[in-house]
Protein backbone atom coordinates (compact mmCIF):
# COMPACT_ATOMS: atom_id res chain seq x y z
CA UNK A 1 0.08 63.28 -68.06
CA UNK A 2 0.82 64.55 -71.58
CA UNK A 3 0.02 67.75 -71.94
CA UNK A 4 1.22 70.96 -74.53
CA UNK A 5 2.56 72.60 -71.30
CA UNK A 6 5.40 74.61 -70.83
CA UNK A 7 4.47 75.69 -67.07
CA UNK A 8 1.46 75.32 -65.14
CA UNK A 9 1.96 79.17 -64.20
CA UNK A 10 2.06 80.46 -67.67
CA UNK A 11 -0.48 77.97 -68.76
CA UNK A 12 -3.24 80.39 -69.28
CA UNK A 13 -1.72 83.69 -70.13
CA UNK A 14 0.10 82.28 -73.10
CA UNK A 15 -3.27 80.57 -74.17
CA UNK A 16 -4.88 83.94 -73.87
CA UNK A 17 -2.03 85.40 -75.83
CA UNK A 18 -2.86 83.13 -78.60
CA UNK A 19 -6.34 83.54 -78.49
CA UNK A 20 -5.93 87.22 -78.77
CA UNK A 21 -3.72 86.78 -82.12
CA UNK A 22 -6.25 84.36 -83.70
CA UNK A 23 -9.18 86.46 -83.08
CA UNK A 24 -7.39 90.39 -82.95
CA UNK A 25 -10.27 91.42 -85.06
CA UNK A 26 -12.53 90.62 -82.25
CA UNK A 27 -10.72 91.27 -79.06
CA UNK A 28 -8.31 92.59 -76.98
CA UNK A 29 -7.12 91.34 -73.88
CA UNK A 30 -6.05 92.76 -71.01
CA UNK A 31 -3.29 90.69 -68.40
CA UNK A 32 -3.09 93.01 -65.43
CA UNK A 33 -6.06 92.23 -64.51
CA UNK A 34 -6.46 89.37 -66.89
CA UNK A 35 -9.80 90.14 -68.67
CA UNK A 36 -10.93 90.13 -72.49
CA UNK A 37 -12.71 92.49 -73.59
CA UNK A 38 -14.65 93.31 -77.22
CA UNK A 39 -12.14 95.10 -79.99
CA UNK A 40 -15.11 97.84 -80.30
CA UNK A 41 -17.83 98.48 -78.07
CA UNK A 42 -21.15 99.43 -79.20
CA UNK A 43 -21.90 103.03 -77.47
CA UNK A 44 -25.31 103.51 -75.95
CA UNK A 45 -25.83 99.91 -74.82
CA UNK A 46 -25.67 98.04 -71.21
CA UNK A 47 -22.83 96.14 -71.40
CA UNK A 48 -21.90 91.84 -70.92
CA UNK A 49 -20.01 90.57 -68.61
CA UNK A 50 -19.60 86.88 -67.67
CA UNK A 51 -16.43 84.54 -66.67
CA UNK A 52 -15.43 81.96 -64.62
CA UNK A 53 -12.67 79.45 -64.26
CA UNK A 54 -10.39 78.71 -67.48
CA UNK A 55 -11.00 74.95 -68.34
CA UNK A 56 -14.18 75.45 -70.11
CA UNK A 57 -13.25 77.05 -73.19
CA UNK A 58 -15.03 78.32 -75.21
CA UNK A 59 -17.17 79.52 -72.45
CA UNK A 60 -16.78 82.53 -71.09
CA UNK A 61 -13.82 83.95 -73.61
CA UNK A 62 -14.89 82.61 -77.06
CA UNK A 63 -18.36 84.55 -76.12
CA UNK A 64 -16.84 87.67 -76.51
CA UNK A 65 -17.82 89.81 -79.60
CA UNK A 66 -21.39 91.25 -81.48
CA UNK A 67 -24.34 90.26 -80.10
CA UNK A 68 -22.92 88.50 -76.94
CA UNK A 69 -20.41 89.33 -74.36
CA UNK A 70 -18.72 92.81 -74.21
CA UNK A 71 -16.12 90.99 -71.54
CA UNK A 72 -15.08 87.99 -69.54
CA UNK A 73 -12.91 87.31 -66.64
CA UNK A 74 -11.15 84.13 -66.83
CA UNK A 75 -9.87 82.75 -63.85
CA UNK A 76 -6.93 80.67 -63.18
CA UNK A 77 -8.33 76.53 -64.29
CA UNK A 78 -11.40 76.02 -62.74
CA UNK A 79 -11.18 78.97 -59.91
CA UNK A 80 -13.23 81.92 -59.70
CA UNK A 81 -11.72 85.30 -61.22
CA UNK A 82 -11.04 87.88 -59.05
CA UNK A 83 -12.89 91.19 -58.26
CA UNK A 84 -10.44 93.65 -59.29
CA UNK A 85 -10.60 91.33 -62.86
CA UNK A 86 -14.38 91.85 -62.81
CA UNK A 87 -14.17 95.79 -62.00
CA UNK A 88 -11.64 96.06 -64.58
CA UNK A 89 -13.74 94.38 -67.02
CA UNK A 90 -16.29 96.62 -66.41
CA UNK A 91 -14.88 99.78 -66.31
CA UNK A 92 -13.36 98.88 -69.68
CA UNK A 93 -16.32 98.24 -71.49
CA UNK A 94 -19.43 99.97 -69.52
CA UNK A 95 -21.48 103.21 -70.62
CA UNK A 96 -23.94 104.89 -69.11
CA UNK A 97 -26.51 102.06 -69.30
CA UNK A 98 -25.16 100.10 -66.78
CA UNK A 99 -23.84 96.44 -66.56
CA UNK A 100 -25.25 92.99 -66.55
CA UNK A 101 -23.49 90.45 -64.95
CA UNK A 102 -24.50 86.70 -65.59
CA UNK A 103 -22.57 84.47 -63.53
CA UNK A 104 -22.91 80.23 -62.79
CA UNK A 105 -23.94 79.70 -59.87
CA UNK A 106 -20.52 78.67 -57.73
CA UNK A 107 -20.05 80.09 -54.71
CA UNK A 108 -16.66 81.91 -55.62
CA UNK A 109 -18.23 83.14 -58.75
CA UNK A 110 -20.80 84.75 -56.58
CA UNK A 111 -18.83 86.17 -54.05
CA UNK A 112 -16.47 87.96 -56.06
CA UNK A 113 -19.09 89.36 -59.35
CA UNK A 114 -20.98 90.94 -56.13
CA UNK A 115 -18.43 92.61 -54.55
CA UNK A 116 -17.40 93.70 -58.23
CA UNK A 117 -20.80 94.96 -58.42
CA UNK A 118 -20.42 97.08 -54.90
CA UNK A 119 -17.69 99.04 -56.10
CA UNK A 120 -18.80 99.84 -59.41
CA UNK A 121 -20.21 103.66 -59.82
CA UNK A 122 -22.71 102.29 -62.61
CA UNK A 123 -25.78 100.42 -61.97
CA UNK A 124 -25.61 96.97 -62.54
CA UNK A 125 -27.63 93.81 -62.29
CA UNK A 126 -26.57 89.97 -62.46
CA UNK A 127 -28.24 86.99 -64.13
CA UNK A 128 -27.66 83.65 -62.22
CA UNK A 129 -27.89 80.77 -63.91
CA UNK A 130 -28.45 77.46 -62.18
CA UNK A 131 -29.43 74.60 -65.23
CA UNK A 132 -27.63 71.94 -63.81
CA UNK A 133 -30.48 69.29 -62.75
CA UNK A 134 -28.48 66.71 -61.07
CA UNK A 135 -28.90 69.01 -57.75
CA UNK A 136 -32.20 69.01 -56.13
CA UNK A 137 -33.81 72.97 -56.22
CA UNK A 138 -33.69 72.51 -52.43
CA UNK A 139 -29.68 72.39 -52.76
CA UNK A 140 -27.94 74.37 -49.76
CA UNK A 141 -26.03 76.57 -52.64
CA UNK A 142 -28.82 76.73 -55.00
CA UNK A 143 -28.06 74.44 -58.30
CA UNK A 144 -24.73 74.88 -60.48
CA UNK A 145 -24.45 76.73 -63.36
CA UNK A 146 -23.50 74.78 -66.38
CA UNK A 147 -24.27 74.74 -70.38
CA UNK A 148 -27.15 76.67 -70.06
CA UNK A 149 -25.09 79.38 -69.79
CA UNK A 150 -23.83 79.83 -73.88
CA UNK A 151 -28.09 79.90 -74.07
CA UNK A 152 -28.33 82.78 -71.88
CA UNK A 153 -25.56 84.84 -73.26
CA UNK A 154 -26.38 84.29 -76.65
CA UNK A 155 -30.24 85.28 -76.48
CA UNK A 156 -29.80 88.07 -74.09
CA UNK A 157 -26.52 89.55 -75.76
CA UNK A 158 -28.67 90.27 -78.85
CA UNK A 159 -31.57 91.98 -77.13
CA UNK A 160 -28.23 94.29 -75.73
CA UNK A 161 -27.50 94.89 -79.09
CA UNK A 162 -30.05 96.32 -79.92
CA UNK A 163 -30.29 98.66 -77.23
CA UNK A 164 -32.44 97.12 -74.49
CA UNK A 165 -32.59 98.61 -71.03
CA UNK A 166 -30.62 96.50 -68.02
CA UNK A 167 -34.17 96.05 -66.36
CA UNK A 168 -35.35 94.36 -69.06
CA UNK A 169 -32.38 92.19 -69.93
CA UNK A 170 -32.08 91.11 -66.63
CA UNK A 171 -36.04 90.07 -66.59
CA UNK A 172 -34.81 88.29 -69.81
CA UNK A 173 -31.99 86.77 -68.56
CA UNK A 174 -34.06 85.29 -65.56
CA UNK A 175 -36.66 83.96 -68.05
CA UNK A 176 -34.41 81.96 -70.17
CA UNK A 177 -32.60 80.74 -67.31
CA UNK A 178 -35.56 79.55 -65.33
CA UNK A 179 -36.83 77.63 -68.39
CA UNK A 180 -33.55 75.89 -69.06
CA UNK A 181 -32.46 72.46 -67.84
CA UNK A 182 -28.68 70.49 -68.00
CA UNK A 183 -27.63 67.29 -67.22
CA UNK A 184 -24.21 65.87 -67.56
CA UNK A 185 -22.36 62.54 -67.64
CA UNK A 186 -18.57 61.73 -67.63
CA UNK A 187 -17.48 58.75 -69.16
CA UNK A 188 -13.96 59.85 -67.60
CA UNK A 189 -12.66 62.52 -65.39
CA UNK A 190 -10.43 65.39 -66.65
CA UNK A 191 -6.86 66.04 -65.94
CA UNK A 192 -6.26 69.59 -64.04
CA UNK A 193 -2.22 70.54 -65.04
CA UNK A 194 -1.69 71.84 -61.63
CA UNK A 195 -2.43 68.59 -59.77
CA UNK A 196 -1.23 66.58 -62.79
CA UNK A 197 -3.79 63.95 -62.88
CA UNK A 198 -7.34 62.70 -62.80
CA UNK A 199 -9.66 65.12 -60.79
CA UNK A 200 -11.54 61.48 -60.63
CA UNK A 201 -11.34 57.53 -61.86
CA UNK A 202 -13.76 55.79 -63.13
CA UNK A 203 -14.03 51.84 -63.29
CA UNK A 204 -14.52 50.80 -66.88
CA UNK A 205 -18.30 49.98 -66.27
CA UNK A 206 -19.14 52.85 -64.58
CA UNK A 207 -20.19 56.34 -65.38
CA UNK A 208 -20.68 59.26 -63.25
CA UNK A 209 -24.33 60.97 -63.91
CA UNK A 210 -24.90 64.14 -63.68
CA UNK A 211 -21.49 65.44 -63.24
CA UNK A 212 -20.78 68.65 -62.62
CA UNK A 213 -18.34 70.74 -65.13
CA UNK A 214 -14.99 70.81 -63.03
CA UNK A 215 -15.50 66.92 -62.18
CA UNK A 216 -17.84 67.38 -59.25
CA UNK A 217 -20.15 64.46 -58.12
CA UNK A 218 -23.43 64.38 -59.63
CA UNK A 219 -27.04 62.12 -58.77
CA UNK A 220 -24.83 58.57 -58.67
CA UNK A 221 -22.09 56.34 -59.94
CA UNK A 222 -24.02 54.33 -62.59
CA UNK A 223 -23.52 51.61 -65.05
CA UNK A 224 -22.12 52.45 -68.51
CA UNK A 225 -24.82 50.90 -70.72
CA UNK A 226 -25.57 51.76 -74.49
CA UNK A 227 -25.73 55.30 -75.69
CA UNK A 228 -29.96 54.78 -75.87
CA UNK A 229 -30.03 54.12 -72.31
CA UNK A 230 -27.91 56.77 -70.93
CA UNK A 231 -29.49 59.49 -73.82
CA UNK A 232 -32.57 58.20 -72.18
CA UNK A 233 -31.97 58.66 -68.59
CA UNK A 234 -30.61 62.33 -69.01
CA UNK A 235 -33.48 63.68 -71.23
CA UNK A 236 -36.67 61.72 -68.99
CA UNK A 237 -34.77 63.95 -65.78
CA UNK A 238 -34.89 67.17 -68.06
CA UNK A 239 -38.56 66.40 -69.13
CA UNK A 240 -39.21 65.77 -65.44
CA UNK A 241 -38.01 68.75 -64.08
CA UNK A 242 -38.95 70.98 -67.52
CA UNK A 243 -42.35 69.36 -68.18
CA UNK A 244 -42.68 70.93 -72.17
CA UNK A 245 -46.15 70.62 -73.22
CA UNK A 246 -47.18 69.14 -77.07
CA UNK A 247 -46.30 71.77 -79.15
CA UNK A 248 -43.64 73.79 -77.26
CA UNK A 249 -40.94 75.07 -79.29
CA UNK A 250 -37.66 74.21 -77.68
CA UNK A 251 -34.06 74.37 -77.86
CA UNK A 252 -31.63 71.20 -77.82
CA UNK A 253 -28.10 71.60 -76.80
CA UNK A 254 -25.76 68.86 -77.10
CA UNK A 255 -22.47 69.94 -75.71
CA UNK A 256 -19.22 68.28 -75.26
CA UNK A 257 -17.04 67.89 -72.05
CA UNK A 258 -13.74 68.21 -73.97
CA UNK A 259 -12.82 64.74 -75.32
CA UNK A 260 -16.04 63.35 -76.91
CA UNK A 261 -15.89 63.25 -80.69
CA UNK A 262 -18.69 64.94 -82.95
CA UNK A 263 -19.60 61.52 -84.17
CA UNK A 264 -20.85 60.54 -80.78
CA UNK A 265 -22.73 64.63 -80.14
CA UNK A 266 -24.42 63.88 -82.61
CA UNK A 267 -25.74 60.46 -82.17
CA UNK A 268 -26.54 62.02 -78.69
CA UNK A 269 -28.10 64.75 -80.36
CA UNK A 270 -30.43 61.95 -82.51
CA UNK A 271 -31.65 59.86 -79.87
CA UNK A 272 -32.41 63.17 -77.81
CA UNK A 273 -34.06 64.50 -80.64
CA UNK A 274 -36.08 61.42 -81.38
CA UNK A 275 -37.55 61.58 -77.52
CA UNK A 276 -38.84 64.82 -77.68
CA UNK A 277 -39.96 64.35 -81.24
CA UNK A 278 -42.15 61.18 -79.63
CA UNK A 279 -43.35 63.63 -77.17
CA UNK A 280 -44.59 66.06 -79.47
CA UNK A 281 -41.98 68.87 -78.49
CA UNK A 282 -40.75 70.96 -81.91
CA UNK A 283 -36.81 71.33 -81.68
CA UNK A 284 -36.68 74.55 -83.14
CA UNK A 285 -33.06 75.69 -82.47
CA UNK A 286 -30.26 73.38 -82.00
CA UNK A 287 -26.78 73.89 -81.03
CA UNK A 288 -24.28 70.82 -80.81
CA UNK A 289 -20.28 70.92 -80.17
CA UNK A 290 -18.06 71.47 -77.55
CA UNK A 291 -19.16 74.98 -75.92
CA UNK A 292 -19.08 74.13 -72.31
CA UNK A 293 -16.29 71.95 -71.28
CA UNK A 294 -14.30 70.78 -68.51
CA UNK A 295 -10.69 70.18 -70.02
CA UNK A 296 -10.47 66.83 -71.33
CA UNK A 297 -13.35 64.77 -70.03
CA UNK A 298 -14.78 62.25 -71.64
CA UNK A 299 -18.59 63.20 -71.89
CA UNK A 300 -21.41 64.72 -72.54
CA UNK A 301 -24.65 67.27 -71.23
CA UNK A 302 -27.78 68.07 -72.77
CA UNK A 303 -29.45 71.29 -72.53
CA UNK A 304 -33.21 72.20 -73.20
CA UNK A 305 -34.69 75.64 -73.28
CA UNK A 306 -38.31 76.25 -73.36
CA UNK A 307 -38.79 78.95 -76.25
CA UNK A 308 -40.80 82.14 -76.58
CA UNK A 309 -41.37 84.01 -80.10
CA UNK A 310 -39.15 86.46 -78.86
CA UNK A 311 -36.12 83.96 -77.62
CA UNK A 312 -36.56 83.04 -80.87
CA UNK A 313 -35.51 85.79 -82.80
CA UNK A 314 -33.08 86.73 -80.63
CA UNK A 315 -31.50 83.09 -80.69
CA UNK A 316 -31.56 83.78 -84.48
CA UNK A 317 -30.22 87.35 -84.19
CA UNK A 318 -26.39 88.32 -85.69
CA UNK A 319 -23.66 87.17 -83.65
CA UNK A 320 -19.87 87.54 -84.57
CA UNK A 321 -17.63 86.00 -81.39
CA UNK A 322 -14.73 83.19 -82.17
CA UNK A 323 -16.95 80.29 -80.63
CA UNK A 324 -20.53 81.49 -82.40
CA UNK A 325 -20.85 83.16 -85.41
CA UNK A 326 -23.68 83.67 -87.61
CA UNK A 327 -25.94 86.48 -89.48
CA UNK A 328 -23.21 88.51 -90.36
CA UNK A 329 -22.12 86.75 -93.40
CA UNK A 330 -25.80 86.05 -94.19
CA UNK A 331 -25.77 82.43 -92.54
CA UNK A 332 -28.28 80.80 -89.72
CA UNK A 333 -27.74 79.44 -86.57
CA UNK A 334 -28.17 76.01 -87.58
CA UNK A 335 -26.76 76.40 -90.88
C-alpha cells in the first residue's frame, strides 16, 4: 500500500497541522484534545459542533467556519472522537445560547457526544442524522449517518448565524434530516493505514450497493453494469423511500467516496438529474464533489433533500469554511 505516510501514529495530527496552515484565516486547532475550532466566533449565537472519524475529509473539519460549524472533533481514521475532545470543543466555542450537537448516527458517535453533553454546564441539544437508505428504518441501531450530513450542517449553520434559538435549530435540524435520503455504492474498498490494506475486495464484476462510508456492508453484492443502471437503482430506492411529489423542489447531492473522478460525479449527477427531471421533481440546489468520503474508495452516493422556502434560503445563505464557500465574495452556491 502506497501511501504519503510517515507513521500511522502521526498520520492525522500532521494532516491537521497542515490543514491549520492552509486555512489559518479560518481556524485554529487545538491537539490536546484534538479539536478545530472557528478562528472567531460569532458572540450571541448557539454554537456547531459535529465530528466523527478522520477518513472522510472534508466532513466534519473542512465544515468549520461562517455559516456552518463553530467546531469538530476528529477522531483517530474512522473511530469515534472522544468525550473530553467533544467537551473541549465546546467549552471553546459555546456562549450563553447553548450548543447543538449533530452527530451520524454510529453507535460510538452517540455514546461519547451524549456523555459530552452530560457534563456540559450549558444547555445543549443534538441533531441525529440517519440518511443512509441501504438500512431498513426498523434497523436495531437506527440507520447510519452518511452525506446527508454536509446538508444538515450547511442549512442549519446559517439559521445559527443569524441568531436562531437552539430549540428552533434543533426542530430544523430534525426537519432536514428526516426529509433527506443517501445511498452509496463502492466500486472498490478503501485502504485504512493502520491495517495496511483493503477494508474489503471486490471481484471485478461486482459492486457493493449501498455501502456504508467506512466500507461497511450495504443491501447486496451486485453486478457492476453500466453507469445508467446502477444511477438507476440508487435514485428508484431514494424515490421509494422519499416519495417527492410533481413539483417539489429538491436538492441533489452527488458526492464522491475518495477516488472517483469529477468526470464520472458528474455523469452521475446527469443521469440522476434526468430521473427526477422525468418525474417532475425541480432540482433546485445541487452540490457535486467529494464532501463525504471514506479514504480512497472507489465510488459514489447520492443524496436528495426535500426543500422548504426556508431551506432554501438558508442553503443559499453566506458560507466561508475551506470545503464550502460562497456569498461572501458575492458568488452562489451553484455558481
Amino acid at each position: 500500500m502506497k501511501k504519503f505516510i510517515n507513521h500511522v501514529d502521526t498520520l492525522l495530527d500532521e494532516s491537521l497541522r497542515g490543514f491549520a496552515k492552509a486555512h489559518a484565516d479560518l481556524v485554529e486547532v487545538s491537539f490536546s484534545p484534538r479539536f478545530v475550532r472557528r478562528k472567531e466566533v460569532a458572540p450571541g449565537k448557539v454554537a456547531l459542533i459535529s465530528g466523527g472519524g478522520a477518513g472522510h475529509e472534508p466532513l466534519h473539519t473542512g465544515f468549520v467556519g461562517r455559516g456552518m460549524l463553530d467546531a469538530a472533533c476528529p477522531g483517530q481514521v474512522f473511530t469515534s472522537p472522544t468525550p473530553d475532545q467533544m467537551l473541549a470543543a465546546a467549552e471553546a466555542v459555546a456562549g450563553d445560547q447553548g450548543v447543538l450537537f449533530i452527530v451520524k448516527n454510529y453507535a460510538g458517535d452517540v455514546m461519547n457526544f451524549e456523555m459530552a453533553a452530560e457534563m456540559l454546564d450549558c444547555p445543549s441539544r443534538t441533531v441525529l442524522v440517519q440518511d443512509d437508505i441501504a438500512l431498513p428504518k426498523e434497523h436495531e441501531i437506527g440507520r447510519r449517518g452518511v452525506a446527508g450530513t454536509t446538508i444538515v450542517e450547511k442549512i442549519v449553520g446559517a439559521a445559527a448565524e443569524e441568531g436562531r434559538s437552539l430549540d428552533d435549530l434543533k426542530t430544523l435540524g430534525d426537519r432536514v434530516a428526516e426529509n433527506t435520503a443517501s445511498i452509496g455504492v463502492a466500486l472498490s474498498g478503501c485502504h485504512v493505514p493502520a491495517l495496511g490494506g483493503p477494508t474489503f475486495e471486490l471481484p471485478p464484476d461486482k459492486i457493493e450497493f449501498g455501502v456504508g462510508i467506512h466500507g461497511e456492508h450495504g443491501r447486496e453484492i451486485a453486478e457492476f453494469a453500466s453507469a445508467t443502471e446502477i444511477v438507476k437503482r440508487m435514485v428508484e430506492a431514494i424515490n421509494e423511500e422519499l416519495q417527492p411529489k410533481r413539483g417539489d423542489k429538491v436538492l441533489l447531492h452527488v458526492n464522491g467516496l475518495g477516488a472517483t473522478t469529477l468526470m464520472e460525479l458528474y455523469l452521475v449527477y446527469e443521469l440522476a438529474h434526468e430521473f427526477w427531471h422525468q418525474e417532475g421533481v425541480e432540482i433546485a440546489r445541487s452540490l457535486v464533489g467529494n464532501y463525504t468520503t471514506a479514504l480512497d474508495m472507489a465510488g459514489c452516493s447520492v443524496t436528495l433533500t426535500r426543500l422548504d422556502d426556508e431551506m432554501i434560503r438558508l442553503w443559499d445563505a453566506p458560507v466561508h469554511t475551506a470545503a464550502l464557500r460562497w456569498g461572501y465574495d458575492h458568488t452562489g452556491p451553484n455558481s
